[in-house]
N, C-alpha and C. Protein backbone atom coordinates (compact mmCIF):
# COMPACT_ATOMS: atom_id res chain seq x y z
N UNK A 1 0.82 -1.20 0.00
CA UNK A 1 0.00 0.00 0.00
C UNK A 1 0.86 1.26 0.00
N UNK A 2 1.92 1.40 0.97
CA UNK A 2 3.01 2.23 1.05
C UNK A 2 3.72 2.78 -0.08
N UNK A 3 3.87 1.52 -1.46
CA UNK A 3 4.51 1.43 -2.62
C UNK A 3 3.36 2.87 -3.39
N UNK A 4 2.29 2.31 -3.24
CA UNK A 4 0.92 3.04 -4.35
C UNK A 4 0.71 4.12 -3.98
N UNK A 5 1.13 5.11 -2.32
CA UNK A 5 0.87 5.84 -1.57
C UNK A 5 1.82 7.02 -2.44
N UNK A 6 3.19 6.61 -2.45
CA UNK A 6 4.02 7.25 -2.36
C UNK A 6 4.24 7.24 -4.14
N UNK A 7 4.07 6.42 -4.98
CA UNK A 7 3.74 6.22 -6.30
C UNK A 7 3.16 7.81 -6.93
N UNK A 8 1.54 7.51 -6.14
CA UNK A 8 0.56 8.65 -6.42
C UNK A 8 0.95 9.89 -6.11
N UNK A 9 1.31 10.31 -4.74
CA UNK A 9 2.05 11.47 -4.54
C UNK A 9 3.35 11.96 -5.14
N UNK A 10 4.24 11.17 -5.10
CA UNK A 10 5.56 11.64 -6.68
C UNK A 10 4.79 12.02 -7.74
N UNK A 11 4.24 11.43 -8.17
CA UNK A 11 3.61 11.49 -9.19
C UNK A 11 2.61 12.98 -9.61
N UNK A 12 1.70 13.11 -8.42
CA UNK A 12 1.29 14.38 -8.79
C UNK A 12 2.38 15.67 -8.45
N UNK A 13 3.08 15.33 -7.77
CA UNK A 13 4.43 16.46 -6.95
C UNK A 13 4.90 16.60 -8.17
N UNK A 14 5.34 15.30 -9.11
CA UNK A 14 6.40 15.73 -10.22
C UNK A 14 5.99 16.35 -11.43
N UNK A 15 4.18 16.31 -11.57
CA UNK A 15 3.50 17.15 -12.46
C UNK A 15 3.13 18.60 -12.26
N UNK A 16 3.29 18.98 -10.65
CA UNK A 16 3.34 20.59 -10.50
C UNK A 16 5.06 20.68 -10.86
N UNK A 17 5.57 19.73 -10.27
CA UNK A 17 6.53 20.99 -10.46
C UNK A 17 7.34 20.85 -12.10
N UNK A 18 6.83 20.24 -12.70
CA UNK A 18 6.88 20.78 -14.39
C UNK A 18 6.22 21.61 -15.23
N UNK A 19 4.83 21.68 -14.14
CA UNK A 19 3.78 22.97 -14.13
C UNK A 19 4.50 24.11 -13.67
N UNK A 20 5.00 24.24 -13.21
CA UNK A 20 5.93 25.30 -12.67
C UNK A 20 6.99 25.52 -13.19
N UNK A 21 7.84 24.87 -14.25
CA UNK A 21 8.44 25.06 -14.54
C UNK A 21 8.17 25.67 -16.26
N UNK A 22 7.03 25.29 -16.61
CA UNK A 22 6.43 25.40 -17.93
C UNK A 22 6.04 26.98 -17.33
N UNK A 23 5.44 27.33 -16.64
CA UNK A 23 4.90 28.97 -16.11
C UNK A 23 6.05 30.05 -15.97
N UNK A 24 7.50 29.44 -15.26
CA UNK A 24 8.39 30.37 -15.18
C UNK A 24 9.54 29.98 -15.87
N UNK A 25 9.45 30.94 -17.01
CA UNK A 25 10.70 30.19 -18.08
C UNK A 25 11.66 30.91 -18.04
N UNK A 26 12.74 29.58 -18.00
CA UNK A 26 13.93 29.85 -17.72
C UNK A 26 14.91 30.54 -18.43
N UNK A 27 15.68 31.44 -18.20
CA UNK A 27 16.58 31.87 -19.30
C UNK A 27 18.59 32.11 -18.55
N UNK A 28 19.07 32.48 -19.71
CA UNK A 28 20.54 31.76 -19.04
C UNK A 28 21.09 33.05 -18.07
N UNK A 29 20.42 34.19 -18.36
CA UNK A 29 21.02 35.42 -17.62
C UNK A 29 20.58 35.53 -15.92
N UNK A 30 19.41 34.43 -15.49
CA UNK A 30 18.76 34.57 -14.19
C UNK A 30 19.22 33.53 -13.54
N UNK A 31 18.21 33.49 -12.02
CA UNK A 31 18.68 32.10 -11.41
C UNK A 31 17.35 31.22 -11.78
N UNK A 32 17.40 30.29 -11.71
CA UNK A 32 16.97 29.38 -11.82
C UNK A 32 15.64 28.60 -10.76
N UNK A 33 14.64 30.12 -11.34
CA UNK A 33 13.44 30.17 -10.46
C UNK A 33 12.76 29.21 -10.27
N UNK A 34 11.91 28.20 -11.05
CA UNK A 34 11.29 27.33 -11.23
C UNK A 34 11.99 26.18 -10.01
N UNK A 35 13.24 25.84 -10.13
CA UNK A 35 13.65 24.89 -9.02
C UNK A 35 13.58 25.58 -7.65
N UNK A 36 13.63 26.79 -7.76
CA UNK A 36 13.50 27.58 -6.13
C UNK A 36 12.16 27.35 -5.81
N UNK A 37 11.48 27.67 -6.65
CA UNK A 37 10.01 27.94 -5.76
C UNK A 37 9.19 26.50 -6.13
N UNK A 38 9.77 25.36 -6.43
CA UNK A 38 9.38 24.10 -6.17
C UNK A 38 10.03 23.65 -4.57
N UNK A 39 11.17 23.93 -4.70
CA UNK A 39 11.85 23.47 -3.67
C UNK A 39 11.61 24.28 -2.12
N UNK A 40 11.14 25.26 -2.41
CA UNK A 40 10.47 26.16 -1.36
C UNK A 40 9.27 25.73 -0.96
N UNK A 41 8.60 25.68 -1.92
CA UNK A 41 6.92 25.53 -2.52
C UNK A 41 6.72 23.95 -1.14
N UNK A 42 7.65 22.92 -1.75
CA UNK A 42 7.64 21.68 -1.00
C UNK A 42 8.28 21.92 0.57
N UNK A 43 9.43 22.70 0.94
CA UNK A 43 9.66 22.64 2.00
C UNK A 43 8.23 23.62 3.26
N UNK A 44 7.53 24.26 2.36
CA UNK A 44 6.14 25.06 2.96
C UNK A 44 5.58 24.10 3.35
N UNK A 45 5.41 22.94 2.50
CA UNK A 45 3.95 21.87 2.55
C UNK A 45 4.64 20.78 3.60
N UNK A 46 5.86 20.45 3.22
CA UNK A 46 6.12 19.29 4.26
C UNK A 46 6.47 19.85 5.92
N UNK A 47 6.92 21.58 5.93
CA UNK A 47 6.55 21.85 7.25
C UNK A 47 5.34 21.91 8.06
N UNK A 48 4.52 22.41 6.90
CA UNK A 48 2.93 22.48 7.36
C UNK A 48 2.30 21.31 7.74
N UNK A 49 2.76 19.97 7.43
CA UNK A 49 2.07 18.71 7.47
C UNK A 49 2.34 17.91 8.56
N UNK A 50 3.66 18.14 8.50
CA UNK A 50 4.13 17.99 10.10
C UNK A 50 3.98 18.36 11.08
N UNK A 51 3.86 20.14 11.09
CA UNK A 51 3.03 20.70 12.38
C UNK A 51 1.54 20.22 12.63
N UNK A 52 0.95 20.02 11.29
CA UNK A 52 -0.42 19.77 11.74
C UNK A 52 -0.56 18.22 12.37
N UNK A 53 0.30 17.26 11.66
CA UNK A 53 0.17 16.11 12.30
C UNK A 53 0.88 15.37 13.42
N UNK A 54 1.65 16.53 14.44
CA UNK A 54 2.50 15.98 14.97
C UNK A 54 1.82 14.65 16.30
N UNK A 55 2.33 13.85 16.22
CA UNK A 55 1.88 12.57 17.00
C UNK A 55 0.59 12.02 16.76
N UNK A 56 0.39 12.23 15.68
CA UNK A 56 -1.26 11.37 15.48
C UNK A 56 -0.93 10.59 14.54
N UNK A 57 -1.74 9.30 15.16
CA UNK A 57 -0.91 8.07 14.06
C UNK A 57 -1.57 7.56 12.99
N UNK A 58 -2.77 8.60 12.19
CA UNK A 58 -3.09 8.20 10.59
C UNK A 58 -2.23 8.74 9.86
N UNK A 59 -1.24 9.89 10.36
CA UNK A 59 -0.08 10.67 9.53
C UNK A 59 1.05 9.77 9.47
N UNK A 60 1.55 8.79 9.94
CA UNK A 60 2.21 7.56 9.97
C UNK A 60 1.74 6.73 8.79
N UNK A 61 0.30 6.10 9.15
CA UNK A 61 -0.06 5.09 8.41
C UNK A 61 -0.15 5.54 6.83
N UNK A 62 -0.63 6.61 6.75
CA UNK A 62 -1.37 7.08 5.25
C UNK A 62 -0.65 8.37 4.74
N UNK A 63 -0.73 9.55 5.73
CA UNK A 63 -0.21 10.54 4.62
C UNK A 63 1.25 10.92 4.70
N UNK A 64 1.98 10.30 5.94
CA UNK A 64 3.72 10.57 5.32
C UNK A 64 3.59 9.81 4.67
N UNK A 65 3.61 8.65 3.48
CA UNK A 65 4.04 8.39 2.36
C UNK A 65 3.21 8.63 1.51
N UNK A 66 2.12 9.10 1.41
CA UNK A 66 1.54 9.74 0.10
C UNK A 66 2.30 11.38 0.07
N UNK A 67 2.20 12.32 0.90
CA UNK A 67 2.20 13.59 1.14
C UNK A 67 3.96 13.87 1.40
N UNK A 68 4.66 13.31 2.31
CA UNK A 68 6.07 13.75 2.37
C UNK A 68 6.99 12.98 1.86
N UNK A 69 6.69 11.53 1.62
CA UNK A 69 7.71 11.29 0.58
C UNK A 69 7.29 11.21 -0.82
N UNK A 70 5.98 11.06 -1.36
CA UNK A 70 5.78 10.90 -2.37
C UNK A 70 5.19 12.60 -3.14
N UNK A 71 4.69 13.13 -2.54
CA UNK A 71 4.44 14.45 -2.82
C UNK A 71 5.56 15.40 -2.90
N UNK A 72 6.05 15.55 -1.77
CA UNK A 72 7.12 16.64 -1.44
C UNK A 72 8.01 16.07 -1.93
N UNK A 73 8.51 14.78 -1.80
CA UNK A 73 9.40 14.31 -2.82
C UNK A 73 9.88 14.21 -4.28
N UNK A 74 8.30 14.75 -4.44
CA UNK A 74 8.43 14.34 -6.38
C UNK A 74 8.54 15.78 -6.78
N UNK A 75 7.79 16.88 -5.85
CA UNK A 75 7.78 18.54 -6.08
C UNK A 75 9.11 18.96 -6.10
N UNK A 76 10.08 18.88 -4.84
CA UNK A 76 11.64 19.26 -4.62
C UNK A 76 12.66 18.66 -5.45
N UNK A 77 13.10 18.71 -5.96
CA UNK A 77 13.99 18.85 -7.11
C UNK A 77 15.66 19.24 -6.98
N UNK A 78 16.24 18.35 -6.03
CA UNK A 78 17.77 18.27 -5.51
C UNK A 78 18.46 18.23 -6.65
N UNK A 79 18.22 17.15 -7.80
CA UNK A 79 19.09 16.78 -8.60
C UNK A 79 19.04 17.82 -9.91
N UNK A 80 17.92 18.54 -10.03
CA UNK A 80 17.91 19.75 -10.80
C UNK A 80 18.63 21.03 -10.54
N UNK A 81 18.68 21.01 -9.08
CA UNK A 81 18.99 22.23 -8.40
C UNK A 81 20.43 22.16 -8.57
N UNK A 82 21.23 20.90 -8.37
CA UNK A 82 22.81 20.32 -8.39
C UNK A 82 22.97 20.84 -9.64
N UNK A 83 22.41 20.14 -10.97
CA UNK A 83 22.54 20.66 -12.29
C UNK A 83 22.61 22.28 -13.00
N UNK A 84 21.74 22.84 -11.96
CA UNK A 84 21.61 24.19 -12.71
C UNK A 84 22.19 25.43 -12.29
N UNK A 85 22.91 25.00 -10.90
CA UNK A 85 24.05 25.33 -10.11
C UNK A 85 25.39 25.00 -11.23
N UNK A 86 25.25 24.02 -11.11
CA UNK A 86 26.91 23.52 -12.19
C UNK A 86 26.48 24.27 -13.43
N UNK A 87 25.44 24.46 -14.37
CA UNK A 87 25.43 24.95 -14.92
C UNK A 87 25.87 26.54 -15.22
N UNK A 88 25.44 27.45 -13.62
CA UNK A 88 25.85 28.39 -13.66
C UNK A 88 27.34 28.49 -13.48
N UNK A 89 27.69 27.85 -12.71
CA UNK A 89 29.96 27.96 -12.78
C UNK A 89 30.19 27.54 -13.89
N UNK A 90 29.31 26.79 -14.96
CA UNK A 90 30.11 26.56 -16.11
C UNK A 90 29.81 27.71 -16.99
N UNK A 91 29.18 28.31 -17.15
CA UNK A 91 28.75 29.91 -17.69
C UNK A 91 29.19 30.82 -17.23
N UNK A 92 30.05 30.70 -16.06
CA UNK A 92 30.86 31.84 -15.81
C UNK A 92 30.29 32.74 -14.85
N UNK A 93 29.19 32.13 -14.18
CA UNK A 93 28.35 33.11 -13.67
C UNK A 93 28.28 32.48 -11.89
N UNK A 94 29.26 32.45 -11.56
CA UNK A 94 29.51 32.70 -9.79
C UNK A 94 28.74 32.49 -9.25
N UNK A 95 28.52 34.51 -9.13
CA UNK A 95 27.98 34.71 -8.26
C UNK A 95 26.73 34.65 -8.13
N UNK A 96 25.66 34.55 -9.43
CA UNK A 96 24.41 33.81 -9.03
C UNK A 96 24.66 32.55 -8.75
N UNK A 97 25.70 31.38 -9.30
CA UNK A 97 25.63 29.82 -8.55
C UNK A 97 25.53 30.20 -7.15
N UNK A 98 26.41 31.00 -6.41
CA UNK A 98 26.56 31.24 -4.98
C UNK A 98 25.42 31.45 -4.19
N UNK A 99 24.78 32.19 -5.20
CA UNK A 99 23.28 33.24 -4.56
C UNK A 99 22.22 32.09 -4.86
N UNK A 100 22.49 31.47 -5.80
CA UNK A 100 21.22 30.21 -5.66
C UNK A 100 21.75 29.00 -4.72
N UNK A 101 23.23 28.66 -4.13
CA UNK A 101 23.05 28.20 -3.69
C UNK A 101 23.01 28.26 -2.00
N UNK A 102 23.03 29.76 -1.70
CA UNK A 102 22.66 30.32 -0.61
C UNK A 102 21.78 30.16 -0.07
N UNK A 103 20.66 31.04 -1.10
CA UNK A 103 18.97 31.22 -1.43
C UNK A 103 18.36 30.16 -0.78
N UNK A 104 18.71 28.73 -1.91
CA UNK A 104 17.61 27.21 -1.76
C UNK A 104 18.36 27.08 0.02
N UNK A 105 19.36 26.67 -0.26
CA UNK A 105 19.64 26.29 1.22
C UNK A 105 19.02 27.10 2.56
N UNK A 106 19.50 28.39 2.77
CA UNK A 106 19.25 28.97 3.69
C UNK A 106 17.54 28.71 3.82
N UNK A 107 16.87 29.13 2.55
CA UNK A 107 15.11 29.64 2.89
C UNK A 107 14.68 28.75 3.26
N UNK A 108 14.81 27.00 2.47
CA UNK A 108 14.38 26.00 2.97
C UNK A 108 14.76 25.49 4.34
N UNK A 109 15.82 26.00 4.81
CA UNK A 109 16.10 25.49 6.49
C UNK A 109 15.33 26.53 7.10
N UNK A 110 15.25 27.67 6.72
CA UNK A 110 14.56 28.43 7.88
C UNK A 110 13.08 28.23 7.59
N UNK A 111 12.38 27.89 6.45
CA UNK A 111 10.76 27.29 6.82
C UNK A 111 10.79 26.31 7.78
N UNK A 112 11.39 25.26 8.23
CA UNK A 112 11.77 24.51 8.78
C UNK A 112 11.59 25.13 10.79
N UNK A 113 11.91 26.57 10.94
CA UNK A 113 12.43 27.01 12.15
C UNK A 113 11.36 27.09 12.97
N UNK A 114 9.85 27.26 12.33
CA UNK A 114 8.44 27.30 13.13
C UNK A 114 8.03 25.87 13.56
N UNK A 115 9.04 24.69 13.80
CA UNK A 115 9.00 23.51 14.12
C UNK A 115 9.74 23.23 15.08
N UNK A 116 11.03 23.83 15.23
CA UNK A 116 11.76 23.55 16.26
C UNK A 116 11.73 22.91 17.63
N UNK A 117 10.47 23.97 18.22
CA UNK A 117 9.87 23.29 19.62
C UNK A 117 9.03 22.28 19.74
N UNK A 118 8.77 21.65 18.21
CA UNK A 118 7.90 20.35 17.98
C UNK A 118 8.20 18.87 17.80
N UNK A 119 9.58 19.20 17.25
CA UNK A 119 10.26 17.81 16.57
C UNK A 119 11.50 17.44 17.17
């Protein structure tokens, strides 16, 4: 069941965030919005899901693997973000690689910080 849970949720996660990427098009002079605000977008939802479900055990059985690994999983986009980073040092362009890889890192740990006293 776990397999089909987490199936379904990748699955719709990995169709927004190509929806999102089809809406904010990319070009070589910017950073590389579309992976930010997926990867943001998901670290919002999997903080929110957690605060709301902390210690109740249908969020165990059913929606961490539909919702945080299969949702937020399929939305966040690590291996894109690695790519389009390297992409920018290979273009010569630093100091946005730096600033995107500041940006994703820092914002996504600090959505994270309204949990602290929970987890």
């Amino acid at each position: 069941m776990n397999f089909l849970l987490v199936f379904i949720g990748g699955g719709i996660g990995c169709v927004l965030r190509f929806g999102i990427g089809l809406l904010i098009q990319k070009t070589k002079t910017t950073l590389p919005w579309a992976t930010f605000i997926s990867n943001c977008f998901a670290c919002i939802i999997f903080a929110s899901i957690v605060w709301l479900f902390i210690n109740k055990p249908v969020f165990n059985n059913y929606l961490k693997p539909l919702l945080l690994i299969g949702f937020c999983g399929g939305l966040s986009t690590f291996s894109s973000f690695g790519y389009e980073t390297f992409l920018l040092f290979k273009n010569g362009m630093q100091v946005y690689a730096f600033i995107n890889i500041i940006a994703n890192t820092l914002l996504c740990i600090l959505i994270y910080l309204p949990l602290y006293k929970y987890v």
